[in-house]
C-alpha atoms as a PDB file:
ATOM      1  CA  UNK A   1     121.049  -6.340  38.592  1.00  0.00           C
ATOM      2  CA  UNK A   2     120.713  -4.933  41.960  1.00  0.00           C
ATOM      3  CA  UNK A   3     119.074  -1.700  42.896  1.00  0.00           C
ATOM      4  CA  UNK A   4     121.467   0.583  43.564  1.00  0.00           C
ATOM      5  CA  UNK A   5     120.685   1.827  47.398  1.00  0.00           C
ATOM      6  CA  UNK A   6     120.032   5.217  48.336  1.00  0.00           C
ATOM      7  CA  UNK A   7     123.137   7.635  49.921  1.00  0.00           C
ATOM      8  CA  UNK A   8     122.261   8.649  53.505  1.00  0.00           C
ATOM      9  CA  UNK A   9     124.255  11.154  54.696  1.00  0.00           C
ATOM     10  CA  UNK A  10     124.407  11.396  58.704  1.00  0.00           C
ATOM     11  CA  UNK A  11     126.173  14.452  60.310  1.00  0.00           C
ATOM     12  CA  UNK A  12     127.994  13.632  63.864  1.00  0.00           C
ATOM     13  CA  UNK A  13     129.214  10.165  64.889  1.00  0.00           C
ATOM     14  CA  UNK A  14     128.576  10.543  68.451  1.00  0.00           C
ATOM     15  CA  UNK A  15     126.990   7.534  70.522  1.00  0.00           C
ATOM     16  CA  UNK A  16     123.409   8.239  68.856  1.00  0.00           C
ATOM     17  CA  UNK A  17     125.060   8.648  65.398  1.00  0.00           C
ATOM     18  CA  UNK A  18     127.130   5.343  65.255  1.00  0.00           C
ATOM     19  CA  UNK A  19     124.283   3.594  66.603  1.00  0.00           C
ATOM     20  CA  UNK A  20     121.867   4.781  63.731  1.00  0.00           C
ATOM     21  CA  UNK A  21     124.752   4.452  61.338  1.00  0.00           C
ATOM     22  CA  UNK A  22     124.550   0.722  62.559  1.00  0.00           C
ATOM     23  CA  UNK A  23     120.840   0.339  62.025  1.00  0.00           C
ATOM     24  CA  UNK A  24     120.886   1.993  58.598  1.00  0.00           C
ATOM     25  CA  UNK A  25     123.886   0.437  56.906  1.00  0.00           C
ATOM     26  CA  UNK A  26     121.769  -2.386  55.909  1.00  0.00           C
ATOM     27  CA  UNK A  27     119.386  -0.919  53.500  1.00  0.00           C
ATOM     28  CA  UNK A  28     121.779   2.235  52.884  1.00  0.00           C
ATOM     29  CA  UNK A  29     124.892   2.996  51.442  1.00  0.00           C
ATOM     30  CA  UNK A  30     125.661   5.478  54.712  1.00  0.00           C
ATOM     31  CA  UNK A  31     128.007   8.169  54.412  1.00  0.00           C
ATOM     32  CA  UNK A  32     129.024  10.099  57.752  1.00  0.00           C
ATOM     33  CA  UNK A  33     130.738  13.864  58.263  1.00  0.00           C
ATOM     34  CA  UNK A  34     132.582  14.389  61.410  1.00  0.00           C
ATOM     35  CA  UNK A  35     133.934  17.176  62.826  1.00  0.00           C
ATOM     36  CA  UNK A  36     138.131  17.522  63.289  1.00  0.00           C
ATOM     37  CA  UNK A  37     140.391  14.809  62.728  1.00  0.00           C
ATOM     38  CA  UNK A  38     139.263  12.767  65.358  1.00  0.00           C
ATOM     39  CA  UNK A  39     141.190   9.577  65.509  1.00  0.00           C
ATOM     40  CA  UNK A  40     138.648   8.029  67.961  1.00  0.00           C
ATOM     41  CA  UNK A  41     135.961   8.877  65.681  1.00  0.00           C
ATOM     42  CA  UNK A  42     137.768   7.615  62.378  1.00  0.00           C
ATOM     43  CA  UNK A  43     138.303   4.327  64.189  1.00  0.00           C
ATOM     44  CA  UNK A  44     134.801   4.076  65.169  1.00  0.00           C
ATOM     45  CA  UNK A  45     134.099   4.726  61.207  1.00  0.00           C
ATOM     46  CA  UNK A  46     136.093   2.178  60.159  1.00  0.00           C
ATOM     47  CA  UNK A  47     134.562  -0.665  63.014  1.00  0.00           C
ATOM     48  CA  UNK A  48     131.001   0.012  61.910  1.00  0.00           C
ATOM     49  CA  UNK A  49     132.685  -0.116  57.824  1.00  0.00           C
ATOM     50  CA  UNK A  50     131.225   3.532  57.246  1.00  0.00           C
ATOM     51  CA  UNK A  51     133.602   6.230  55.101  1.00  0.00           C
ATOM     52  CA  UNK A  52     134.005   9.485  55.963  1.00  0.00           C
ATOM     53  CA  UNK A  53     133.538  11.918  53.646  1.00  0.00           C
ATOM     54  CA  UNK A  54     133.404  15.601  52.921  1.00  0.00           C
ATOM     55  CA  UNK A  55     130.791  18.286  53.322  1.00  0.00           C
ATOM     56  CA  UNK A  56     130.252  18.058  49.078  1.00  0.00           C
ATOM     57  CA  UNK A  57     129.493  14.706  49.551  1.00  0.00           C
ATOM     58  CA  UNK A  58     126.889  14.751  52.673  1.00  0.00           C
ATOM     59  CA  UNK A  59     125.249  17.516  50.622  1.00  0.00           C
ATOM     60  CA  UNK A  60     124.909  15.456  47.727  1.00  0.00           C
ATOM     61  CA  UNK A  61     123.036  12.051  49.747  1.00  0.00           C
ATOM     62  CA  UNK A  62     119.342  11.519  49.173  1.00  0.00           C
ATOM     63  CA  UNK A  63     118.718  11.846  52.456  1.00  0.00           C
ATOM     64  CA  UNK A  64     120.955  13.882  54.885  1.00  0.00           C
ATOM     65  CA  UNK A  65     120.370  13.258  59.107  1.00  0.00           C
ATOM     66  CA  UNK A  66     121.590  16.035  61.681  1.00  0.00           C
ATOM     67  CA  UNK A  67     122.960  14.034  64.792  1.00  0.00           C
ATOM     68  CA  UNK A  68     124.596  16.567  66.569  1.00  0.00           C
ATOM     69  CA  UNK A  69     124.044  18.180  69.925  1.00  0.00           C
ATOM     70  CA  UNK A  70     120.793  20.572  69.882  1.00  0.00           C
ATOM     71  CA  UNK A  71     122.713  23.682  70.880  1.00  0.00           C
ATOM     72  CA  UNK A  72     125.075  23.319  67.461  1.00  0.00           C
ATOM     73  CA  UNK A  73     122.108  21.967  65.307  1.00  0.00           C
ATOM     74  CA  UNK A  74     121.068  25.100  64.198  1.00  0.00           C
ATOM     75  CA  UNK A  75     124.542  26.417  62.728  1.00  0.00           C
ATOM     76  CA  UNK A  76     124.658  22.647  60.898  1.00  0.00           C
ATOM     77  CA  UNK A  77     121.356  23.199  59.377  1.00  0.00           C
ATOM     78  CA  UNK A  78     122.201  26.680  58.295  1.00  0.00           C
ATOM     79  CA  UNK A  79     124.926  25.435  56.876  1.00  0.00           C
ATOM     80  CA  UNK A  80     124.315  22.821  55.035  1.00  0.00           C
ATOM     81  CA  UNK A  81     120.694  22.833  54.151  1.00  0.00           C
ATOM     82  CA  UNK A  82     121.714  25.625  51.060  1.00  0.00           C
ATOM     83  CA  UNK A  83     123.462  23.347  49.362  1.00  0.00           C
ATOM     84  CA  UNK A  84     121.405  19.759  49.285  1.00  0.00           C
ATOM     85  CA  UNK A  85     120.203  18.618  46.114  1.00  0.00           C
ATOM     86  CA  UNK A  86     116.679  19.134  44.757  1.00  0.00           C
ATOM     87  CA  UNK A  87     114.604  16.510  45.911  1.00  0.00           C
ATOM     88  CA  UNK A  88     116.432  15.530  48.845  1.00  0.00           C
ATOM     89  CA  UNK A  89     115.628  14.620  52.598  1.00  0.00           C
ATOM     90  CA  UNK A  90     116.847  16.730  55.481  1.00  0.00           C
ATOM     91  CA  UNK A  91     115.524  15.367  59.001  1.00  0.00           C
ATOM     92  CA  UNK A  92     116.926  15.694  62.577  1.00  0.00           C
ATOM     93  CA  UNK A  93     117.106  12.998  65.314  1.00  0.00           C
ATOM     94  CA  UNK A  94     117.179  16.205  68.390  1.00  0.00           C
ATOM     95  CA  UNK A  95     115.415  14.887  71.807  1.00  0.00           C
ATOM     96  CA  UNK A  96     113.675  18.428  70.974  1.00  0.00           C
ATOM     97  CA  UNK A  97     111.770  19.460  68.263  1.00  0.00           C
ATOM     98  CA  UNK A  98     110.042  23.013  68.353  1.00  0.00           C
ATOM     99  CA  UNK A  99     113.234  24.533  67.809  1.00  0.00           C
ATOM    100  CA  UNK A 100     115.004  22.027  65.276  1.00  0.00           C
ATOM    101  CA  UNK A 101     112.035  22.190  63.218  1.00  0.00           C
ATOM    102  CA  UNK A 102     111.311  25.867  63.330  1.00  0.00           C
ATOM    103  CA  UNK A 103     115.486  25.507  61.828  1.00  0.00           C
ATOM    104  CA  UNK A 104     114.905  23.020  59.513  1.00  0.00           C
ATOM    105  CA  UNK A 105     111.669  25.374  58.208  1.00  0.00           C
ATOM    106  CA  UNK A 106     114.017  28.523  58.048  1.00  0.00           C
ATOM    107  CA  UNK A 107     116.963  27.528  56.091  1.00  0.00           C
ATOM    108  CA  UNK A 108     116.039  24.726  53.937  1.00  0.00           C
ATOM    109  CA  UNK A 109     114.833  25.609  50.230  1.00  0.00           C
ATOM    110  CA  UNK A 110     111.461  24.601  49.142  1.00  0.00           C
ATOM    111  CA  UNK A 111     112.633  22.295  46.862  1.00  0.00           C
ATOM    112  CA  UNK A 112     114.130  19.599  49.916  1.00  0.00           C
ATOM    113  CA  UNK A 113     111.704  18.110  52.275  1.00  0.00           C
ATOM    114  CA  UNK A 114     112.216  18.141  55.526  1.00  0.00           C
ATOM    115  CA  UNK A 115     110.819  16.417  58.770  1.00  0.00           C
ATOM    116  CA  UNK A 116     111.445  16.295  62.543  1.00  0.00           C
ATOM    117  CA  UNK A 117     111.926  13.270  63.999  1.00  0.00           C
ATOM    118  CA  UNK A 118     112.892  11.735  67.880  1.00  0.00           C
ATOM    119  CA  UNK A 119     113.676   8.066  68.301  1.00  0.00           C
ATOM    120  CA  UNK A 120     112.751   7.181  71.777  1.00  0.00           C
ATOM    121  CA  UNK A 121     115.643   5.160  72.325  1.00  0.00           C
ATOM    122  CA  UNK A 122     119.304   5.354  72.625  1.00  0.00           C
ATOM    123  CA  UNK A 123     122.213   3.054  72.728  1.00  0.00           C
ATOM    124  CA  UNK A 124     121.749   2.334  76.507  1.00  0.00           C
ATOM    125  CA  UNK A 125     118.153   1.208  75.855  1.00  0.00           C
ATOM    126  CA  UNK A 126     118.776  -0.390  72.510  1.00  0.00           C
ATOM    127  CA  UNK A 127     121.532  -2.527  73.927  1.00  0.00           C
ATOM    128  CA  UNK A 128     123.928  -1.181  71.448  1.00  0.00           C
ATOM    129  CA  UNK A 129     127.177  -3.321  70.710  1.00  0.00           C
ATOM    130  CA  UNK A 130     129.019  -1.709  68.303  1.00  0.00           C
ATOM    131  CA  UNK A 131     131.936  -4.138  68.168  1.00  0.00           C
ATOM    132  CA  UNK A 132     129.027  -6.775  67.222  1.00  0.00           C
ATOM    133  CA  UNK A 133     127.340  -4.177  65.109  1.00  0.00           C
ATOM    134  CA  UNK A 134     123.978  -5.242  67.489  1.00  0.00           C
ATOM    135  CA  UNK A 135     120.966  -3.764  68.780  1.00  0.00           C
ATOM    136  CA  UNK A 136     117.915  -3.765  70.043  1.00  0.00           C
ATOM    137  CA  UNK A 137     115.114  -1.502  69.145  1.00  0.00           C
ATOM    138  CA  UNK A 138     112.319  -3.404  68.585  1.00  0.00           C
ATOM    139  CA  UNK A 139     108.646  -1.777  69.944  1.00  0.00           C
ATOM    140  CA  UNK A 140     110.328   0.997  70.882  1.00  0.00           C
ATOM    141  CA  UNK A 141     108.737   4.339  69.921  1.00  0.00           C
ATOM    142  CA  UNK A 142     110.421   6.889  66.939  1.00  0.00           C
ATOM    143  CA  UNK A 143     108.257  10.507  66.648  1.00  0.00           C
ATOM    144  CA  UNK A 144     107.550  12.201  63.070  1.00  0.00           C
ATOM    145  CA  UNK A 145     106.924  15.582  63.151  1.00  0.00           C
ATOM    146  CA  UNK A 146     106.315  16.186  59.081  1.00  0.00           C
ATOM    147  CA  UNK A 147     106.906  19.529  58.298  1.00  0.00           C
ATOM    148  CA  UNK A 148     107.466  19.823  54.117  1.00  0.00           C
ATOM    149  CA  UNK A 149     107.285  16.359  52.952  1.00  0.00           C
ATOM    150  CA  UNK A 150     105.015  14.624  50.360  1.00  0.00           C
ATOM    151  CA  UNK A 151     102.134  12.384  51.710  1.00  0.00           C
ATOM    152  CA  UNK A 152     103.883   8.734  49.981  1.00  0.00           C
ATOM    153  CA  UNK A 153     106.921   9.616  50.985  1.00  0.00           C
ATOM    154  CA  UNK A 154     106.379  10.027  54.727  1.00  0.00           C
ATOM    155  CA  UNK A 155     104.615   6.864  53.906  1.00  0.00           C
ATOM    156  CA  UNK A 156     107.734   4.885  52.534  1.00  0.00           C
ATOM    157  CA  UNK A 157     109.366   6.180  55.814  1.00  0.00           C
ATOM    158  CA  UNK A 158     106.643   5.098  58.028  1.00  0.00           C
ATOM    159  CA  UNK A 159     106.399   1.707  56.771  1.00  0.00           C
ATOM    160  CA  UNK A 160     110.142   1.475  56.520  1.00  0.00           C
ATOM    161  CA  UNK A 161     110.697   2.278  60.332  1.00  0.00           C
ATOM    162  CA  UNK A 162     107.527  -0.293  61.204  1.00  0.00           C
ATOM    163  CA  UNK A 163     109.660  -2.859  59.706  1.00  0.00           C
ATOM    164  CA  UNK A 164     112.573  -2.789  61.910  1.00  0.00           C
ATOM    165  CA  UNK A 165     110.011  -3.006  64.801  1.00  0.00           C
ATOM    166  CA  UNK A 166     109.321   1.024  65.517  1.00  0.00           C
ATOM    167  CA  UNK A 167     105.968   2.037  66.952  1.00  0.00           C
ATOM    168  CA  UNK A 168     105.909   5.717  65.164  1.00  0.00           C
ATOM    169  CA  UNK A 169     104.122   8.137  66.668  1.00  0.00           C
ATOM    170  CA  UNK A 170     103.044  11.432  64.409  1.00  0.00           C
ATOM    171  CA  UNK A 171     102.859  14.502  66.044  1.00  0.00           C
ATOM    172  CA  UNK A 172     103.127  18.216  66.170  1.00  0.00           C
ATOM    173  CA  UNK A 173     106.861  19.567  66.989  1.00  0.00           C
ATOM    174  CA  UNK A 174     104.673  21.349  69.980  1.00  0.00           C
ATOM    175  CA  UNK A 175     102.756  18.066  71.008  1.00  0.00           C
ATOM    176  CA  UNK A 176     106.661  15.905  71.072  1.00  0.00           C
ATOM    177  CA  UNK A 177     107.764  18.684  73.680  1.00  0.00           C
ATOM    178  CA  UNK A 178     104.703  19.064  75.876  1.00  0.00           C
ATOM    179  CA  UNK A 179     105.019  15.563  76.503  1.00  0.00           C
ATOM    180  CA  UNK A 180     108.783  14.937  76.735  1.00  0.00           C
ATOM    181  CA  UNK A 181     109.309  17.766  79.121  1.00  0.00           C
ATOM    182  CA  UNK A 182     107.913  14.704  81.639  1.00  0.00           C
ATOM    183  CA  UNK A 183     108.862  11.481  79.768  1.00  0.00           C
ATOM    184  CA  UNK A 184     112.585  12.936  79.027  1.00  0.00           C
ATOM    185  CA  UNK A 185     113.608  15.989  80.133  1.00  0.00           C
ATOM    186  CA  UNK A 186     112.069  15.168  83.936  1.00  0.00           C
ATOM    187  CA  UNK A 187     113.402  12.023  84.179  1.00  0.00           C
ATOM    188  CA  UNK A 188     116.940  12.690  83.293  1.00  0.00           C
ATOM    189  CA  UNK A 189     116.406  15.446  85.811  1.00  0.00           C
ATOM    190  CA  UNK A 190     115.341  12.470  88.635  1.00  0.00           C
ATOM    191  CA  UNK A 191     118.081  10.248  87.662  1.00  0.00           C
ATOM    192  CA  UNK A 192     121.240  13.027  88.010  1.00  0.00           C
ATOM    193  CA  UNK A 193     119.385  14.012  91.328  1.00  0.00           C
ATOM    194  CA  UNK A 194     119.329  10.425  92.480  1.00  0.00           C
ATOM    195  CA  UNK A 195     122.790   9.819  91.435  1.00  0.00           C
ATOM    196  CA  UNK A 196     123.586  13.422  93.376  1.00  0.00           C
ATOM    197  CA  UNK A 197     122.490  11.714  96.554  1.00  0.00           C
ATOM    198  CA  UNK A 198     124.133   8.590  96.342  1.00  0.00           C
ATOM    199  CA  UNK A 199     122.028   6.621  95.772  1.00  0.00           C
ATOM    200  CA  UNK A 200     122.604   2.624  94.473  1.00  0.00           C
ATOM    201  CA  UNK A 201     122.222  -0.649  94.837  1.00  0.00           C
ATOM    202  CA  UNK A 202     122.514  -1.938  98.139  1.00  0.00           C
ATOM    203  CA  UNK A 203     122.002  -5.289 100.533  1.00  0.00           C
ATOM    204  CA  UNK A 204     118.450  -3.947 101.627  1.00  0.00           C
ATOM    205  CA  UNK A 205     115.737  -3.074  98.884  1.00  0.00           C
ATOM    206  CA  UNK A 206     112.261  -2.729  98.085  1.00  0.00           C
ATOM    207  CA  UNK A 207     110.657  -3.965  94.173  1.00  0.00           C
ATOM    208  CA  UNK A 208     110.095  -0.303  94.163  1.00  0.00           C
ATOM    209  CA  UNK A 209     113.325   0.679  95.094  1.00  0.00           C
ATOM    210  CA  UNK A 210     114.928  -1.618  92.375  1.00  0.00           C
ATOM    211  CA  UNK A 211     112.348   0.138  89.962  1.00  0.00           C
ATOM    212  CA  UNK A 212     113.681   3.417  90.642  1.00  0.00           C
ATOM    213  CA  UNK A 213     117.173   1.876  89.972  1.00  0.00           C
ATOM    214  CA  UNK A 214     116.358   1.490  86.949  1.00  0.00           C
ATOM    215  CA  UNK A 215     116.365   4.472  85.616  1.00  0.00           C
ATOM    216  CA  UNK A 216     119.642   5.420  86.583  1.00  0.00           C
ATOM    217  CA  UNK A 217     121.662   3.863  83.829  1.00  0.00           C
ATOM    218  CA  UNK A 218     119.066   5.628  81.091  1.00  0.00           C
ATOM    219  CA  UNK A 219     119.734   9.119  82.337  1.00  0.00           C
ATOM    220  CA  UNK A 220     123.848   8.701  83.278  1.00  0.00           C
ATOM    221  CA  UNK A 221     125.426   6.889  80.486  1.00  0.00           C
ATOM    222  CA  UNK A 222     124.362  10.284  79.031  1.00  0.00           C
ATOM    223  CA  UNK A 223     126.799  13.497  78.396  1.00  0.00           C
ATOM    224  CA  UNK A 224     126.074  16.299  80.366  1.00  0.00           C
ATOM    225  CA  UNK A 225     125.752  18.680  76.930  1.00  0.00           C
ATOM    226  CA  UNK A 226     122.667  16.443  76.116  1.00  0.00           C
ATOM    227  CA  UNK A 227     121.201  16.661  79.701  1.00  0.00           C
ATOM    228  CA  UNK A 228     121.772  20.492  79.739  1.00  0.00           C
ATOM    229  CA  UNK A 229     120.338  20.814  75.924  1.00  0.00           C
ATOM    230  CA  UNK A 230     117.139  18.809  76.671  1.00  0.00           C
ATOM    231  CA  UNK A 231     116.165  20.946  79.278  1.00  0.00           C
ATOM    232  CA  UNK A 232     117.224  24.315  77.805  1.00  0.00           C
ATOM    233  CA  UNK A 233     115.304  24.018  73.845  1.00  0.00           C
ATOM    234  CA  UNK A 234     112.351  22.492  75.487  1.00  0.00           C
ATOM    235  CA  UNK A 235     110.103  25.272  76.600  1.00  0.00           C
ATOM    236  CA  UNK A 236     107.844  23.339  78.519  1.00  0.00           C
ATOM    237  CA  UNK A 237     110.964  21.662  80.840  1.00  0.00           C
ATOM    238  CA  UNK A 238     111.772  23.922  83.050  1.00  0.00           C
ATOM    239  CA  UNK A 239     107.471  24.365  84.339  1.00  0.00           C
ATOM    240  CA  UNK A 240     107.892  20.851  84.876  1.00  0.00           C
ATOM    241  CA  UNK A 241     110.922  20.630  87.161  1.00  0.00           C
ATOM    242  CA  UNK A 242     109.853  23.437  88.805  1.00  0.00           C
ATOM    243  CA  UNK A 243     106.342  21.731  89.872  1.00  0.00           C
ATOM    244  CA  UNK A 244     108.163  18.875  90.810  1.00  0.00           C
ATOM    245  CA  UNK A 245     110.722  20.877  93.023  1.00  0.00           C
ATOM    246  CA  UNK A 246     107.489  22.405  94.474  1.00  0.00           C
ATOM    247  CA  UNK A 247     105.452  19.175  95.459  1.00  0.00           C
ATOM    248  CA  UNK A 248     108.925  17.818  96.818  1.00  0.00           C
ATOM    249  CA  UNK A 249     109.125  21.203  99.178  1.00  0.00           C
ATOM    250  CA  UNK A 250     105.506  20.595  99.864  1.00  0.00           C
ATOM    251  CA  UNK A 251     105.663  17.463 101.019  1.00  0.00           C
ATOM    252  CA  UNK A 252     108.674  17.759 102.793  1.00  0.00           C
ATOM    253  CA  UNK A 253     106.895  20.274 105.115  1.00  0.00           C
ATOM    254  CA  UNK A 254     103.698  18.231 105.428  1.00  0.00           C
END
């Protein structure tokens, strides 16, 4: 007889959410809550074979996953975090985590763990299909920030993600945003600016020029809400850009 698998509940089909509803559908039975009768997002459902299903029914998975845009994450934790089942998982997958985890630590009972996490990766950089139901994601990075969760469990998790190919990185929700106010928030700034000055491929280029290139399909196949979110919950962001707005006026007048 086969095990039955474990319910994971993910709230928000967006790009990032069909992508790890994708990934996950193998070794969970995945369950996903969407917002509105979205006919665009019930057809997605029904290409990656997911149900839809009701808030009752998220709140009763094993493990439940927030993939919604930062600036509503907080009223979707409040929300729903009340009513999970003892013993249960509550995580996010926000590209920042001081705030999401300070939520997560506010309105989820004692008796549901609960961890931060970031996958470094998207569907751009994952090569994401999901007609084929494809991706990509192997040595890319995924960052735990464990904030209430038992040692074996985090284990489980850590040697689950290291077997689709994830480097995971542990850190401090503090640490995750220090850092990705360069490696994210900064870059997406770059690319947007790039893209502002028209920049593209052309006849004429330098290796370095088709470097910076490259970066322009990571930071545009983006929504603007994400953009404008990543720089806005990370405290450390807006230091960073304006340093680099600095050295750029600096330079300039060199």
């Amino acid at each position: 007889m086969n095990k039955k698998k474990k319910t994971i509940g993910i709230i928000g089909l967006g790009n990032f959410g069909s992508l790890l509803a994708v990934i996950l559908s193998k070794d969970y039975e995945v369950r996903v809550y969407n917002f509105g009768k979205d006919l665009k997002i019930a057809s997605k459902a029904k290409k990656i074979g997911i149900d839809l299903v009701s808030w009752g029914e998220i709140a009763n998975s094993d493990i439940v996953v927030i993939s919604t845009p930062i600036s509503i994450s907080r009223a979707i934790i409040k929300k729903v975090a009340p009513n999970l089942k003892k013993g249960s998982l509550l995580l996010d997958v926000c590209s920042v985590k001081m705030y999401p985890c300070n939520w997560l630590k506010k309105y989820t009972p004692k008796n549901v763990d609960i961890i931060g996490t970031h996958p470094m990766f998207g569907p751009t950089t994952s090569k994401f299909n999901i007609d084929k139901k494809s991706f990509d994601i192997k040595g890319k990075q995924i960052v735990l920030c464990p904030l209430r969760i038992k040692k074996d469990r985090q284990k489980r998790i850590e040697k689950f993600l290291k077997s689709l190919g994830l480097e995971v990185i542990v850190a401090t929700p503090k640490e995750h945003d220090y850092q990705n106010a360069k490696t994210l928030s900064l870059v997406h700034f770059l690319g947007r600016s790039l893209t502002k000055t028209g920049i593209g491929e052309q006849k004429i280029y330098t290796p370095g020029y088709g470097d910076v290139l490259k970066i322009l399909p990571h930071t545009n196949n983006d929504n603007w809400q994400l953009f404008y979110d990543m720089n806005n919950f990370n405290p450390y962001a807006s230091q960073v850009r304006d340093n680099f707005i600095k050295a750029c006026l600096e330079i300039d007048a060199a």
